[in-house]
N, C-alpha and C. Protein backbone atom coordinates (compact mmCIF):
# COMPACT_ATOMS: atom_id res chain seq x y z
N UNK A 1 39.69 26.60 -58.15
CA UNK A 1 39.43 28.01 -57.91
C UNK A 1 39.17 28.19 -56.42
N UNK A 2 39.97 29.40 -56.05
CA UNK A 2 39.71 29.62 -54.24
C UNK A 2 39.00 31.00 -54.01
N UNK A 3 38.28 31.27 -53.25
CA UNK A 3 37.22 32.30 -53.06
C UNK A 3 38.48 33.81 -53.23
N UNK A 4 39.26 33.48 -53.17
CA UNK A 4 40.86 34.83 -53.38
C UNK A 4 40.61 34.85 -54.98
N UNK A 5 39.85 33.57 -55.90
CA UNK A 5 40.03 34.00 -56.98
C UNK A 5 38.65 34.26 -57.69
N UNK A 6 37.73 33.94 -57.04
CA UNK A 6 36.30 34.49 -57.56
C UNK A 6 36.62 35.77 -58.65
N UNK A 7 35.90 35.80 -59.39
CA UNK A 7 35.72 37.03 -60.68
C UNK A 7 35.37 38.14 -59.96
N UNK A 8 36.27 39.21 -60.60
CA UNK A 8 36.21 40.70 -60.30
C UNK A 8 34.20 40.96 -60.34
N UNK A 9 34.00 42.11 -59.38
CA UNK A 9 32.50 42.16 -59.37
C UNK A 9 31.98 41.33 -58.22
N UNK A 10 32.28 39.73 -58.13
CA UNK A 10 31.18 39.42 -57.19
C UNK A 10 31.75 39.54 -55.62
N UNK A 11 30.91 39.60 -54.71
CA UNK A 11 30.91 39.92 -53.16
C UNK A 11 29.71 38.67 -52.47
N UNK A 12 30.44 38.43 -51.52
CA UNK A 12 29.72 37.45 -50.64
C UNK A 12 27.89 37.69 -51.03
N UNK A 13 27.33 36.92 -51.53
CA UNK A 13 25.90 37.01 -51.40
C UNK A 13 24.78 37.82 -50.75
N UNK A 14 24.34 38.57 -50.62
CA UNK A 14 24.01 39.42 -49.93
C UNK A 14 22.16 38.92 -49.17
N UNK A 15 22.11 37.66 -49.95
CA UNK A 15 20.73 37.15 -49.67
C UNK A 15 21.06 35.75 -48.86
N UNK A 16 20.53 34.98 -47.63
CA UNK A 16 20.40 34.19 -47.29
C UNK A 16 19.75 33.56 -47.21
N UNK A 17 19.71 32.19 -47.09
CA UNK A 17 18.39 31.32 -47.30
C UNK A 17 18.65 29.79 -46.66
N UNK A 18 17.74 29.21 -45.90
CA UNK A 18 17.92 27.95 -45.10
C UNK A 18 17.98 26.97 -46.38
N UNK A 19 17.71 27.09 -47.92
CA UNK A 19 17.73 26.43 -48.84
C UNK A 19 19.03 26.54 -49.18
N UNK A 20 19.54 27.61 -49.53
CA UNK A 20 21.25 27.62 -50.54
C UNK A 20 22.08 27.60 -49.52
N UNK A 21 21.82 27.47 -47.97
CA UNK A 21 22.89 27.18 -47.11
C UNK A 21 24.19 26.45 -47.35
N UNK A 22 23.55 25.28 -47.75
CA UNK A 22 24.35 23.93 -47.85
C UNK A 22 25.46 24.23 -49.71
N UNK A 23 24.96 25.64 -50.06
CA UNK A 23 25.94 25.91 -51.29
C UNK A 23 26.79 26.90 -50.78
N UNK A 24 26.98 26.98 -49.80
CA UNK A 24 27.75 28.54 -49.79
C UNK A 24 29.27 27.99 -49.43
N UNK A 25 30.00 29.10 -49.84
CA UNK A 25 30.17 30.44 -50.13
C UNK A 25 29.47 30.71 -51.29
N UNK A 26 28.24 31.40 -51.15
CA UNK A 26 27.74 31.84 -52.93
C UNK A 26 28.02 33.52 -53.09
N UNK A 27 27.86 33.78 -54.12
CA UNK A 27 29.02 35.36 -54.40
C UNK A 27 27.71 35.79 -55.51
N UNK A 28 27.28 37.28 -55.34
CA UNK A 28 26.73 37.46 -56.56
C UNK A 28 27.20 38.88 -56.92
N UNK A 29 26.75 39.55 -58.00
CA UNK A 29 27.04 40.73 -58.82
C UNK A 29 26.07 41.50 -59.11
N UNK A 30 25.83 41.98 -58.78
CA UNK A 30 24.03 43.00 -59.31
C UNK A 30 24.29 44.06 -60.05
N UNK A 31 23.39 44.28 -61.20
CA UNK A 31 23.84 44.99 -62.15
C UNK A 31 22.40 45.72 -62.65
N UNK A 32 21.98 46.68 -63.01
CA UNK A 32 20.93 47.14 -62.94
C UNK A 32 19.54 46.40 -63.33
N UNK A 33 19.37 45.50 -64.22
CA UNK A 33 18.57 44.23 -63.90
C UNK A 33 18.49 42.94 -63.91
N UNK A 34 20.08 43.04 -63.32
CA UNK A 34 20.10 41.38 -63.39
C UNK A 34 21.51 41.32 -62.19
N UNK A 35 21.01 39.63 -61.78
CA UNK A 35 21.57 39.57 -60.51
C UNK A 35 22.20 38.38 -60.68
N UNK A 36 23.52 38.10 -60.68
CA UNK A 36 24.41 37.11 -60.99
C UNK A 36 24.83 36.12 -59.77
N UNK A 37 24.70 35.21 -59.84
CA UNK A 37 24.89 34.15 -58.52
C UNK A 37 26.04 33.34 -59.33
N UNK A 38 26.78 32.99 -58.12
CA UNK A 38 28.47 32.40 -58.66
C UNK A 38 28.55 31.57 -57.16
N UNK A 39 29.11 30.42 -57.34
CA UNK A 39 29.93 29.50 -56.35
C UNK A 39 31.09 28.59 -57.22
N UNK A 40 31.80 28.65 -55.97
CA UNK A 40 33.06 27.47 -56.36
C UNK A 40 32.45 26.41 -56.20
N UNK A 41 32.66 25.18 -57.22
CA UNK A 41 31.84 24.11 -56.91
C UNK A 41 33.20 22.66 -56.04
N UNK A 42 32.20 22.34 -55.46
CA UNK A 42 32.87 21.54 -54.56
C UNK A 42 32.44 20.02 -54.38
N UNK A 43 32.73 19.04 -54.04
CA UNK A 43 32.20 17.48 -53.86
C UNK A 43 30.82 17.45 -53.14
N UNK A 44 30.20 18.77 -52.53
CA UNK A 44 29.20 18.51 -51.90
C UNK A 44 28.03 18.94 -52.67
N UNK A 45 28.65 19.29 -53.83
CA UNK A 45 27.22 19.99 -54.92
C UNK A 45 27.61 18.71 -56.08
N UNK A 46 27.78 17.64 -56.12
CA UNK A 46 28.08 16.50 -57.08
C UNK A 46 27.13 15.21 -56.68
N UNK A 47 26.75 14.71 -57.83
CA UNK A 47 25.91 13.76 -57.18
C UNK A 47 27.23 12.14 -57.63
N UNK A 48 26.36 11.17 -58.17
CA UNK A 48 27.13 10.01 -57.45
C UNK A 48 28.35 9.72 -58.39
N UNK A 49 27.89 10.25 -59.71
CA UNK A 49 29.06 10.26 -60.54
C UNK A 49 30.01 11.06 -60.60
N UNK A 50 30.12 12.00 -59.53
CA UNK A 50 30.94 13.09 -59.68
C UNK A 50 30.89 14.20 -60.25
N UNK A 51 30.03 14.41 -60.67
CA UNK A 51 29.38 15.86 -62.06
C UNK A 51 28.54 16.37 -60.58
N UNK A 52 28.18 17.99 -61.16
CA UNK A 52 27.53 18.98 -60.07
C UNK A 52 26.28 18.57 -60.61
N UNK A 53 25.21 18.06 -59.41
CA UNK A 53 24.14 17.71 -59.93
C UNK A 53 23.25 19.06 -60.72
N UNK A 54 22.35 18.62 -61.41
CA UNK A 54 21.17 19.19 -62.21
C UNK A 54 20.54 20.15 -61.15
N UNK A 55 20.57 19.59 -60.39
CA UNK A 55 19.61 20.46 -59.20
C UNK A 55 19.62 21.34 -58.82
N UNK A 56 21.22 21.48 -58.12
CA UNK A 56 21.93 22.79 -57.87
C UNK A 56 21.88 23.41 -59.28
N UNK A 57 21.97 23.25 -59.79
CA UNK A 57 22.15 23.95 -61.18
C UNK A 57 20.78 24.99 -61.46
N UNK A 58 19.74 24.20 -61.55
CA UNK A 58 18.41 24.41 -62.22
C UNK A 58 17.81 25.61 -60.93
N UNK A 59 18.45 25.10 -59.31
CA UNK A 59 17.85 26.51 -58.44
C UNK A 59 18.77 27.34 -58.26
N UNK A 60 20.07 27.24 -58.92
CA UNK A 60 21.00 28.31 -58.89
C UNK A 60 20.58 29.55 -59.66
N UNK A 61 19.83 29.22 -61.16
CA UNK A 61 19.21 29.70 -62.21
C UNK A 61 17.82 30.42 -61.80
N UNK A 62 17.11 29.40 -60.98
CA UNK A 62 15.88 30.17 -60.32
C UNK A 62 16.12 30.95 -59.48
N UNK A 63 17.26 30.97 -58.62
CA UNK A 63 17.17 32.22 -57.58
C UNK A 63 17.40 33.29 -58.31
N UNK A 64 18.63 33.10 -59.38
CA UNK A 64 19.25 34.42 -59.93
C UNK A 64 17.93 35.21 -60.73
N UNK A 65 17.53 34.35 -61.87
CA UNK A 65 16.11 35.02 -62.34
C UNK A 65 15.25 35.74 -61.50
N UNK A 66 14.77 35.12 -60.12
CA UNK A 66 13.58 35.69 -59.18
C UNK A 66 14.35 37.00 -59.20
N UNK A 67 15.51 37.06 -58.73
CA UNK A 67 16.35 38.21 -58.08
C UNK A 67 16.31 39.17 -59.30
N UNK A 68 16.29 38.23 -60.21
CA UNK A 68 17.05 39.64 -61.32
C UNK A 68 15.10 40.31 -61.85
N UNK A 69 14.37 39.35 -61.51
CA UNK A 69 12.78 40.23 -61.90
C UNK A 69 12.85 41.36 -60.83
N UNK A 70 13.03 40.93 -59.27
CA UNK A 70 13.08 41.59 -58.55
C UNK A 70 14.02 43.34 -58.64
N UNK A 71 15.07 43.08 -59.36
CA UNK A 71 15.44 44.57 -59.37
C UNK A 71 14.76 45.05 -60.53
N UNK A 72 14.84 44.44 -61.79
CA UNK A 72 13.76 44.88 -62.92
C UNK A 72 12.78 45.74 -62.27
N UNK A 73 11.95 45.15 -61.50
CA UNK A 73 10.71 45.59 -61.27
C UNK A 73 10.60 46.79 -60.37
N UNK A 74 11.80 46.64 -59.31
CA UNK A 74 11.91 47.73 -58.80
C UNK A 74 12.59 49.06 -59.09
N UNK A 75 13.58 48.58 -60.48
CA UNK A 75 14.26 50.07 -61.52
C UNK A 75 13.23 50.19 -62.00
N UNK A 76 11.87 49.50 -62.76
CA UNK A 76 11.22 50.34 -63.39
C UNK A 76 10.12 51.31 -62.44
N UNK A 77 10.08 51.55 -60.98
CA UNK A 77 9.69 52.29 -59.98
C UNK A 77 7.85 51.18 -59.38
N UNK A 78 8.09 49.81 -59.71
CA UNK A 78 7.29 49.31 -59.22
C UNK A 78 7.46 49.17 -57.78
N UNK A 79 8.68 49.60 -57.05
CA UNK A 79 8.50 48.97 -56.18
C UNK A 79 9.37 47.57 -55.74
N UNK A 80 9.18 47.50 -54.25
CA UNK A 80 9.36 45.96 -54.10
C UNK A 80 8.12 45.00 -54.02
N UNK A 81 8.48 43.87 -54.47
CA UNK A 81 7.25 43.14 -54.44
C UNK A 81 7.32 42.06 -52.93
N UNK A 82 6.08 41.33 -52.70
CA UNK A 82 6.21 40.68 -51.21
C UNK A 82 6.51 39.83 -51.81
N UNK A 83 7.07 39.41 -52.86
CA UNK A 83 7.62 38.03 -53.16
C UNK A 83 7.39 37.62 -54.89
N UNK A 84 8.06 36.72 -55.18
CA UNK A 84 7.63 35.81 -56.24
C UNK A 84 7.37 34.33 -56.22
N UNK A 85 6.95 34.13 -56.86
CA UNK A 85 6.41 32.29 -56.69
C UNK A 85 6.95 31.80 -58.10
N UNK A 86 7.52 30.84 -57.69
CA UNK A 86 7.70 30.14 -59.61
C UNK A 86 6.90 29.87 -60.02
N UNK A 87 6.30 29.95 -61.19
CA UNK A 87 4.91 29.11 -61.95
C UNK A 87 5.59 28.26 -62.93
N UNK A 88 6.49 28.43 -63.70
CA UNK A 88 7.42 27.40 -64.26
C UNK A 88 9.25 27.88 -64.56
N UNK A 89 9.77 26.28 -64.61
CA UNK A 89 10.93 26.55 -64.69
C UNK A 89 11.40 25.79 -65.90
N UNK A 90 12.07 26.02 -66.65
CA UNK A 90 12.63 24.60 -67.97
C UNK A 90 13.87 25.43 -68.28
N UNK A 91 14.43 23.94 -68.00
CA UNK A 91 16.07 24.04 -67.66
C UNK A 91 16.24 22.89 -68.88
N UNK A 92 17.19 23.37 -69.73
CA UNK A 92 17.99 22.09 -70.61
C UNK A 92 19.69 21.80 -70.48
N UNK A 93 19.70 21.01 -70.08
CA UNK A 93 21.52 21.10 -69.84
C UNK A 93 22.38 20.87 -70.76
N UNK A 94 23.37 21.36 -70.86
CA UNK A 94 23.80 22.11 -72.26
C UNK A 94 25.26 20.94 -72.24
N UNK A 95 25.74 20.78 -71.10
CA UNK A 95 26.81 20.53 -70.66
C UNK A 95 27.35 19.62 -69.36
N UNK A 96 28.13 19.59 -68.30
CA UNK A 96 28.17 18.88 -67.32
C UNK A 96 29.47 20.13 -66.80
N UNK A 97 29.38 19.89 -65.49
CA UNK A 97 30.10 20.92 -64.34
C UNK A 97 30.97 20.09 -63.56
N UNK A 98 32.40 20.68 -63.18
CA UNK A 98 32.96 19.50 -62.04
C UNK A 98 33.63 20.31 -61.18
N UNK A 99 34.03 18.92 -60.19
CA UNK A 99 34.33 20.29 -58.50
C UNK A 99 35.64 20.98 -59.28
N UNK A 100 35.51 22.51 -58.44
CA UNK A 100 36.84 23.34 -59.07
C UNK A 100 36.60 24.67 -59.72
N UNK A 101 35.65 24.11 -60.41
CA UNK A 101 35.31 25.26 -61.58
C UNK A 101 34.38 26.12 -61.13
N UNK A 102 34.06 27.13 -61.51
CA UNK A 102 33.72 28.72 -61.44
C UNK A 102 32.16 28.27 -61.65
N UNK A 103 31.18 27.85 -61.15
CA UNK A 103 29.68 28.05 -61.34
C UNK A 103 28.51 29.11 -61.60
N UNK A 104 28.30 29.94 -62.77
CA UNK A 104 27.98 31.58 -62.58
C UNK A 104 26.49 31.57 -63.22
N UNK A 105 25.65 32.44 -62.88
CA UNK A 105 24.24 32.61 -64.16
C UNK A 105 24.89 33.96 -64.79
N UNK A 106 24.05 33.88 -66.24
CA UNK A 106 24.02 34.99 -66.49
C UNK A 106 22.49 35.13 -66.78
N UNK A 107 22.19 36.12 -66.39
CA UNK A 107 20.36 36.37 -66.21
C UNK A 107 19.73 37.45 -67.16
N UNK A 108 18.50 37.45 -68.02
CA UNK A 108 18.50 38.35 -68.88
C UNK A 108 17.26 38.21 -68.03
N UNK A 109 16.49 39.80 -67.69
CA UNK A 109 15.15 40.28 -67.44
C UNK A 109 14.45 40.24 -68.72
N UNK A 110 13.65 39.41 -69.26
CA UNK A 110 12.17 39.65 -70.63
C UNK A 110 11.24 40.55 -70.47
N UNK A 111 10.38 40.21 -69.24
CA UNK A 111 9.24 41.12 -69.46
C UNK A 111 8.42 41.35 -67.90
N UNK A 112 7.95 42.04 -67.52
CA UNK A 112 6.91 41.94 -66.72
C UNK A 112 5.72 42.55 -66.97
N UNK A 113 4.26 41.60 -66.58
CA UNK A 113 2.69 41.87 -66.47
C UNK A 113 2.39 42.80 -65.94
N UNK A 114 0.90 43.06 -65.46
CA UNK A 114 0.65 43.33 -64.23
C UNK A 114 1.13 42.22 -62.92
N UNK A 115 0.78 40.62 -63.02
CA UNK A 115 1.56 40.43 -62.49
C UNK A 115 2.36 38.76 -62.22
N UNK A 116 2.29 38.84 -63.53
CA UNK A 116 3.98 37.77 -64.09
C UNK A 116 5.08 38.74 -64.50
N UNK A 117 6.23 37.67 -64.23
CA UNK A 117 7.56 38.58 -64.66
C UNK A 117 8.09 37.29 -65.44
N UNK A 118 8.62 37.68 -66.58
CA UNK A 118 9.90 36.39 -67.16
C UNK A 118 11.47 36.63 -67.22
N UNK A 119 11.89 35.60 -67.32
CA UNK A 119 13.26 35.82 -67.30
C UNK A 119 14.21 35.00 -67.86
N UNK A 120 15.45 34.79 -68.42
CA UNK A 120 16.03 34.04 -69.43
C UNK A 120 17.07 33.72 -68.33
N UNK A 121 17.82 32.54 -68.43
CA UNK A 121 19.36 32.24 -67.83
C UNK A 121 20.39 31.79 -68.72
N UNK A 122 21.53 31.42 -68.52
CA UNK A 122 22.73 31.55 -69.07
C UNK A 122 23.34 30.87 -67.99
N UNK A 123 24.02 28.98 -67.62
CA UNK A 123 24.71 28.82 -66.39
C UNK A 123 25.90 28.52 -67.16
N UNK A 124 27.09 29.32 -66.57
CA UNK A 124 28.14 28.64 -66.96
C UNK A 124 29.36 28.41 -66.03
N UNK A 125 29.78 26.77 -66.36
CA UNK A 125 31.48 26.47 -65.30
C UNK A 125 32.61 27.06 -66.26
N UNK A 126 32.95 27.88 -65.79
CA UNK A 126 34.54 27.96 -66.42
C UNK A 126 34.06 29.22 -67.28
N UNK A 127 33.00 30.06 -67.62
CA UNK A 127 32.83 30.47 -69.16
C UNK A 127 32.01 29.85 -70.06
N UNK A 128 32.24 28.38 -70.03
CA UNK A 128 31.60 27.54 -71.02
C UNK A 128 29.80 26.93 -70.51
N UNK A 129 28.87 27.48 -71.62
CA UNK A 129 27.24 26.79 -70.74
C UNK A 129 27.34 25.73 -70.66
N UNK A 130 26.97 25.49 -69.33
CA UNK A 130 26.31 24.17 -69.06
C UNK A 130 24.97 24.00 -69.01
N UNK A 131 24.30 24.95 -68.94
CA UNK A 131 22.44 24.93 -68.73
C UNK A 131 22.13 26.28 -69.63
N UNK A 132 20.75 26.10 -69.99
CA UNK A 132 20.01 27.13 -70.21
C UNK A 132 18.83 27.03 -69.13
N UNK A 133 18.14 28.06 -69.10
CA UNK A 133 16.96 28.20 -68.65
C UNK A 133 16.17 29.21 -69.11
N UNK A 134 14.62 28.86 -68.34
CA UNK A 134 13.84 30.30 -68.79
C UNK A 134 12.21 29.78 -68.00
N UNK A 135 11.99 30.96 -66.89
CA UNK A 135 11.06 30.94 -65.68
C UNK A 135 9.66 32.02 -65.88
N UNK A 136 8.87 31.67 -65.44
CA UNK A 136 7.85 32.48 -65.31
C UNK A 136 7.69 32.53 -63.97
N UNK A 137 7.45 33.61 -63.13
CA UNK A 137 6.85 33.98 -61.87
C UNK A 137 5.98 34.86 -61.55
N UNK A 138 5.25 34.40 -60.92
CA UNK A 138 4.20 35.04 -60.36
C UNK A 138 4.43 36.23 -59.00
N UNK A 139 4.11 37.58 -59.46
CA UNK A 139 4.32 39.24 -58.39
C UNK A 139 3.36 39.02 -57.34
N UNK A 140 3.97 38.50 -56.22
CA UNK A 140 3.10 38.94 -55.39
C UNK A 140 2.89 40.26 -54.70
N UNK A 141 2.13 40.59 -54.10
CA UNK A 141 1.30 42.09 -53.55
C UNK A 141 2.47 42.60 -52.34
N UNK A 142 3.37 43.44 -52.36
CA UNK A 142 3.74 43.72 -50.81
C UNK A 142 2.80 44.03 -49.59
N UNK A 143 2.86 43.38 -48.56
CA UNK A 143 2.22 44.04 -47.11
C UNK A 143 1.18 42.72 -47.10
């Protein structure tokens, strides 16, 4: 797959980070509460056996979740928040990923506290899951 063929919807990432540097081109889709992160996977997201490591996987899932509490919270007129913090993450891998294929979350918003937010994931190469997940984070205060 070549960034000419990325899935209708996503656009160059609109968030940067000295962490997902080393994944990019990453592409996401925002949709009223949920925020979809997609990369072409490549030999540099594979660990020694050749499969896309767990890793990339498991913070591909955490960014998209933070992001997708983040519009949640701000369609329901909370606002932006100064941040979120993970308090937990549990990732089960469903599957295995290889360079080529289409890397995407799909992110379901659960719930938010006063001030935890949860959130469900969905990772899939090709269509097909390779991971589940599901995060708790902690709202921090803006200003």
């Amino acid at each position: 797959m070549t960034e000419s063929s990325v899935p209708e919807g996503y656009s160059p990432h609109f968030r940067k980070s000295r962490f997902t540097d080393p994944w990019e081109p990453l592409f996401s889709k925002t949709l009223a509460r949920e925020v979809s992160i997609g990369l072409v996977l490549s030999e540099a997201h594979c660990n020694s056996r050749g499969l896309v490591h767990g890793g990339l996987i498991a913070s591909l899932a955490d960014n998209a979740m933070g992001l997708s509490c983040v519009a949640a919270l701000q369609e329901d007129g909370r606002g932006a928040p100064g941040g979120l913090v993970t308090i937990t993450l549990n990732t089960d891998y469903l599957g295995s990923a290889r360079v080529g294929q289409w890397l995407a979350t799909d992110t379901h918003f659960v719930k938010a506290g006063g001030s935890i937010c949860f959130a469900d994931c969905l990772v899939r190469a090709d269509g097909v899951p390779v991971a589940r997940a599901s995060a708790t984070f902690k709202v921090l205060q803006a200003g």
